[in-house]
C-alpha atoms as a PDB file:
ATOM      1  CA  UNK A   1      40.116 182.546 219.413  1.00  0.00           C
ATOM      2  CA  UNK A   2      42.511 181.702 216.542  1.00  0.00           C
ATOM      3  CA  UNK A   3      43.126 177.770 218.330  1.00  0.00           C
ATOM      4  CA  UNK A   4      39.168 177.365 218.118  1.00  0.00           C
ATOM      5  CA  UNK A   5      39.006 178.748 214.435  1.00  0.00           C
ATOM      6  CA  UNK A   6      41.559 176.465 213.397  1.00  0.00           C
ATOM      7  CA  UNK A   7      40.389 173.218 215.177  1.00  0.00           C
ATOM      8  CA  UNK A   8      38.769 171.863 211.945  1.00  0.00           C
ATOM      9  CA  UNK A   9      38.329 168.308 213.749  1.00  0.00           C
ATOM     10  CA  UNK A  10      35.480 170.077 216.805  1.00  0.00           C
ATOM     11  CA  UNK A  11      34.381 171.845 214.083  1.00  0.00           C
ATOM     12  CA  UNK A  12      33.206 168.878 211.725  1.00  0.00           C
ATOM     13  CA  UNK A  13      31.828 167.743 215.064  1.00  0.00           C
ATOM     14  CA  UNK A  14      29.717 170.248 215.343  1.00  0.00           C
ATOM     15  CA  UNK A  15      31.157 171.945 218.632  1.00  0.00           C
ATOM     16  CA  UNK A  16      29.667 174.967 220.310  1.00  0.00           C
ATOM     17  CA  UNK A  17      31.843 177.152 222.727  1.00  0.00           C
ATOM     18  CA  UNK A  18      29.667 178.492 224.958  1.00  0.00           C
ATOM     19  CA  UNK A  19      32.075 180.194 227.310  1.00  0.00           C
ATOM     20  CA  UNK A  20      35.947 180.418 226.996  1.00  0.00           C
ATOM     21  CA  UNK A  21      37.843 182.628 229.900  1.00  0.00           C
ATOM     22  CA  UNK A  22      41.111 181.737 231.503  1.00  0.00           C
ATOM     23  CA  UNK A  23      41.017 178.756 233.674  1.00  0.00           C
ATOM     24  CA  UNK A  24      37.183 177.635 232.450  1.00  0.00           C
ATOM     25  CA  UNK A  25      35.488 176.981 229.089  1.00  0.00           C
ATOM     26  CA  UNK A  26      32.243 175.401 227.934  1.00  0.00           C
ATOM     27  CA  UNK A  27      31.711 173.292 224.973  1.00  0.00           C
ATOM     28  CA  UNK A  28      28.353 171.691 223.840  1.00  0.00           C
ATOM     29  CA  UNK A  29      27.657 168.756 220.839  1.00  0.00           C
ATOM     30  CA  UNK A  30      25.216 167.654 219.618  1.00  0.00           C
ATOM     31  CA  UNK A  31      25.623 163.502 219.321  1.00  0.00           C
ATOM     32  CA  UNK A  32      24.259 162.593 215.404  1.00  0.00           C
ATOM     33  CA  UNK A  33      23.353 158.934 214.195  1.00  0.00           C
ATOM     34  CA  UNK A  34      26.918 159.126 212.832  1.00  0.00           C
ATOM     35  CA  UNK A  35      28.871 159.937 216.972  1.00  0.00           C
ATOM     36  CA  UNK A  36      27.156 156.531 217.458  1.00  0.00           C
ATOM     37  CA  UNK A  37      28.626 153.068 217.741  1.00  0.00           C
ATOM     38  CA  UNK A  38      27.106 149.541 216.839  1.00  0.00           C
ATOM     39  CA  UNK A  39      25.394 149.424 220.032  1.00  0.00           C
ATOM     40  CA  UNK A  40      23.810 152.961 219.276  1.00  0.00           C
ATOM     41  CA  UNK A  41      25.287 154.680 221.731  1.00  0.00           C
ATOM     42  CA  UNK A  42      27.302 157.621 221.942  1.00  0.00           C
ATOM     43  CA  UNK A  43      30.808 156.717 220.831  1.00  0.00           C
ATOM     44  CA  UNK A  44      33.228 156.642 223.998  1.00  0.00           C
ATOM     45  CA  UNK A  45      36.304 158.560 222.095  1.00  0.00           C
ATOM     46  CA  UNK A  46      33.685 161.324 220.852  1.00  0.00           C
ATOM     47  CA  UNK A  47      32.842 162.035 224.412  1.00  0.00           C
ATOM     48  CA  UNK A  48      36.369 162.160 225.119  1.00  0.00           C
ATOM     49  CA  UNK A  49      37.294 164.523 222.110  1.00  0.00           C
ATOM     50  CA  UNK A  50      34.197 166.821 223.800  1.00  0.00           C
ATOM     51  CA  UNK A  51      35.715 166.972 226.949  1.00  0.00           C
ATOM     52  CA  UNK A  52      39.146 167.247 225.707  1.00  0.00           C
ATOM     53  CA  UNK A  53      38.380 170.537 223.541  1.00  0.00           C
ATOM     54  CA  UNK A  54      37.072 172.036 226.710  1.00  0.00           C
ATOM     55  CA  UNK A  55      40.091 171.082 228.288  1.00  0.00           C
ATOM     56  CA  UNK A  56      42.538 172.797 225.509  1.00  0.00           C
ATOM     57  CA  UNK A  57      40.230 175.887 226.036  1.00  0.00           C
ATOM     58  CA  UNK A  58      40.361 176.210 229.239  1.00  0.00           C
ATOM     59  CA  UNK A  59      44.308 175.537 229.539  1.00  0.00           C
ATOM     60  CA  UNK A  60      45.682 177.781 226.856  1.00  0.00           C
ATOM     61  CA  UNK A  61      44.901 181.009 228.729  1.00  0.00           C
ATOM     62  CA  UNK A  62      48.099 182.678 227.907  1.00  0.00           C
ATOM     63  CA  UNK A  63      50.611 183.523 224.745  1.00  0.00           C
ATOM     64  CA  UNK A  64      52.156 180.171 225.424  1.00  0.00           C
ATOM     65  CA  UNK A  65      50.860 176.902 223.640  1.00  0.00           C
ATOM     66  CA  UNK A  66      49.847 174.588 225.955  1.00  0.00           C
ATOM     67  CA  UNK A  67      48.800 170.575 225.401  1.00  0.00           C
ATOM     68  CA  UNK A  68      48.077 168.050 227.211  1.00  0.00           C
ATOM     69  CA  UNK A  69      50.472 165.859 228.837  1.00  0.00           C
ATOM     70  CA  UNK A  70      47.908 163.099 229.670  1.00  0.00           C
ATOM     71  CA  UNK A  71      44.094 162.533 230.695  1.00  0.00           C
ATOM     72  CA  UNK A  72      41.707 159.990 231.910  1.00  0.00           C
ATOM     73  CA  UNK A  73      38.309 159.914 231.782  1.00  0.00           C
ATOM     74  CA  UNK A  74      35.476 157.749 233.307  1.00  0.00           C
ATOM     75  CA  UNK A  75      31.681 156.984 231.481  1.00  0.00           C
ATOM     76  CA  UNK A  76      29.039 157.516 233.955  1.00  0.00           C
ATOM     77  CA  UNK A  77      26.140 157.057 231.445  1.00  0.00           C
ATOM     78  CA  UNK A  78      25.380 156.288 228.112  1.00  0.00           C
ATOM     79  CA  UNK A  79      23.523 158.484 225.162  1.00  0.00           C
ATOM     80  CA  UNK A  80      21.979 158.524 222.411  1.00  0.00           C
ATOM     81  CA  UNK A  81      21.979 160.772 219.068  1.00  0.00           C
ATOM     82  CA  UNK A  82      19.682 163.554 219.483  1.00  0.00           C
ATOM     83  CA  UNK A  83      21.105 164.021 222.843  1.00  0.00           C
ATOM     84  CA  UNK A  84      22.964 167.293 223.339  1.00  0.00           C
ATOM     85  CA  UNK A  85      26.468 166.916 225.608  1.00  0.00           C
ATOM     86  CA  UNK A  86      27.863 170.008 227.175  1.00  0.00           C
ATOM     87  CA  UNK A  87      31.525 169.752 229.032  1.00  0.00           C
ATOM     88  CA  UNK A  88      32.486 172.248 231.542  1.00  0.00           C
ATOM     89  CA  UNK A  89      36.342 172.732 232.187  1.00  0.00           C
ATOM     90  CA  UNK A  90      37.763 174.140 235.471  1.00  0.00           C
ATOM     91  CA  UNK A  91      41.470 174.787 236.374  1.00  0.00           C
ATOM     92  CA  UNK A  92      42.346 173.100 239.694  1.00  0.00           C
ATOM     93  CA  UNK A  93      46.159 174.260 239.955  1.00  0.00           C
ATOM     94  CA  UNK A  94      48.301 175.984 237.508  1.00  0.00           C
ATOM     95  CA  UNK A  95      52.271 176.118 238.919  1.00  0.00           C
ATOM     96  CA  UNK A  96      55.031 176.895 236.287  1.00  0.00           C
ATOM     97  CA  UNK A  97      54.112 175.081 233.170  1.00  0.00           C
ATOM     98  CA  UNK A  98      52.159 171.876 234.041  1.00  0.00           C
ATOM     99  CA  UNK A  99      47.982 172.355 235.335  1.00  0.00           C
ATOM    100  CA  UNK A 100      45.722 170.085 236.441  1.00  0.00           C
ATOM    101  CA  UNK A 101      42.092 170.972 234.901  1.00  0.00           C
ATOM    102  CA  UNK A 102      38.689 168.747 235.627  1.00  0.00           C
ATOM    103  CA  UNK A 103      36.219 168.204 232.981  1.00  0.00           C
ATOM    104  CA  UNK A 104      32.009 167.100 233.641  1.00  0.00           C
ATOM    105  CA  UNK A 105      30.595 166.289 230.501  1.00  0.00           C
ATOM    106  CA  UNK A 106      26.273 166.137 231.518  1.00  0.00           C
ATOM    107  CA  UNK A 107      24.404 165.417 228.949  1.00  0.00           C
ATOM    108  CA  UNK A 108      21.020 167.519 228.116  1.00  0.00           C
ATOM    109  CA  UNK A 109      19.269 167.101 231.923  1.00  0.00           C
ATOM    110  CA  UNK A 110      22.025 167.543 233.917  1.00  0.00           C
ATOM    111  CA  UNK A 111      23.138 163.904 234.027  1.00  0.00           C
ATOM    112  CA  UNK A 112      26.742 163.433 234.498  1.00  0.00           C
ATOM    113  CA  UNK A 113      28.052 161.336 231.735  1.00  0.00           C
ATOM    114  CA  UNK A 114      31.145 161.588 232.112  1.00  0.00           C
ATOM    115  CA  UNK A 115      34.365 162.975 234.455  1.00  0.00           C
ATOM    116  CA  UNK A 116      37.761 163.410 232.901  1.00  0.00           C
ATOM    117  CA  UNK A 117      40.984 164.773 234.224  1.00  0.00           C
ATOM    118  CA  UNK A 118      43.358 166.459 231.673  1.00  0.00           C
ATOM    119  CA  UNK A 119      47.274 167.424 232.786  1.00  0.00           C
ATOM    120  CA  UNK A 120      48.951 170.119 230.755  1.00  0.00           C
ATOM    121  CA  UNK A 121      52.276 171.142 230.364  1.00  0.00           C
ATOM    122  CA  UNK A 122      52.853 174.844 228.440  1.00  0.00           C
ATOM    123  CA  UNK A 123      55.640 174.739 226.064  1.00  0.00           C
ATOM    124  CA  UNK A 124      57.906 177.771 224.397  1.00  0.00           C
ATOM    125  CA  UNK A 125      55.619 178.120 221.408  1.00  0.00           C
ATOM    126  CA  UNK A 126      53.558 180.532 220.410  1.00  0.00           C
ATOM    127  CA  UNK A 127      50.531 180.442 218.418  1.00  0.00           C
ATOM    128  CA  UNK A 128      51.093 179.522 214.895  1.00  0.00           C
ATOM    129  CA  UNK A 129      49.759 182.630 212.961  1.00  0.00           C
END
């Protein structure tokens, strides 16, 4: 899609969609020596940025440009570079122009590292071209 071929920052991250339909997307990264912090472990904001791409994926299933209006997210586990992240989004509730979407990030086992909960709101925009 043109969003995903634009987004030069999941990109430089080395980001991998791995399924994108309306309502559900899959992202995977793998964490570097450089996603690290100083205690060597994965870098809390890159695991949100993970989930968060899944979350614009899954949300933007229409002409409309839709963001997020706010998310939280809570570390289950820590990792390590080498370690490969994948983040599933799922639409709970659309209604008019605000959606509620959950987000697992499990890292390469099936370990839950992290749950996040993004909110979107859809504005009048469309797709810059």
């Amino acid at each position: 899609r043109t969003m995903m071929q634009r987004d030069l920052a999941s990109a430089a991250l080395g980001m991998v969609v791995e399924r994108d339909e309306p309502g559900l997307a899959v992202v995977s990264m793998r964490v570097r020596d450089d996603m690290t912090n100083g205690f060597r472990i994965t870098h809390g904001g890159l695991v949100f940025t993970l989930a968060d791409t899944a979350f614009a994926i899954a949300c933007n299933e229409d002409d409309n440009v839709t963001v997020a209006a706010g998310a939280d997210i809570t570390f289950l586990k820590s990792t390590v570079a080498g370690q490969t992240l994948t983040a599933t989004a799922v639409r709970r509730t659309r209604s008019g122009r605000t959606g509620l979407y959950d987000v697992s990030v499990v890292d390469e086992h099936g370990d839950v590292v992290a749950e996040f909960r993004g909110r979107s709101i859809s504005t009048n925009r469309s797709p810059v071209e």
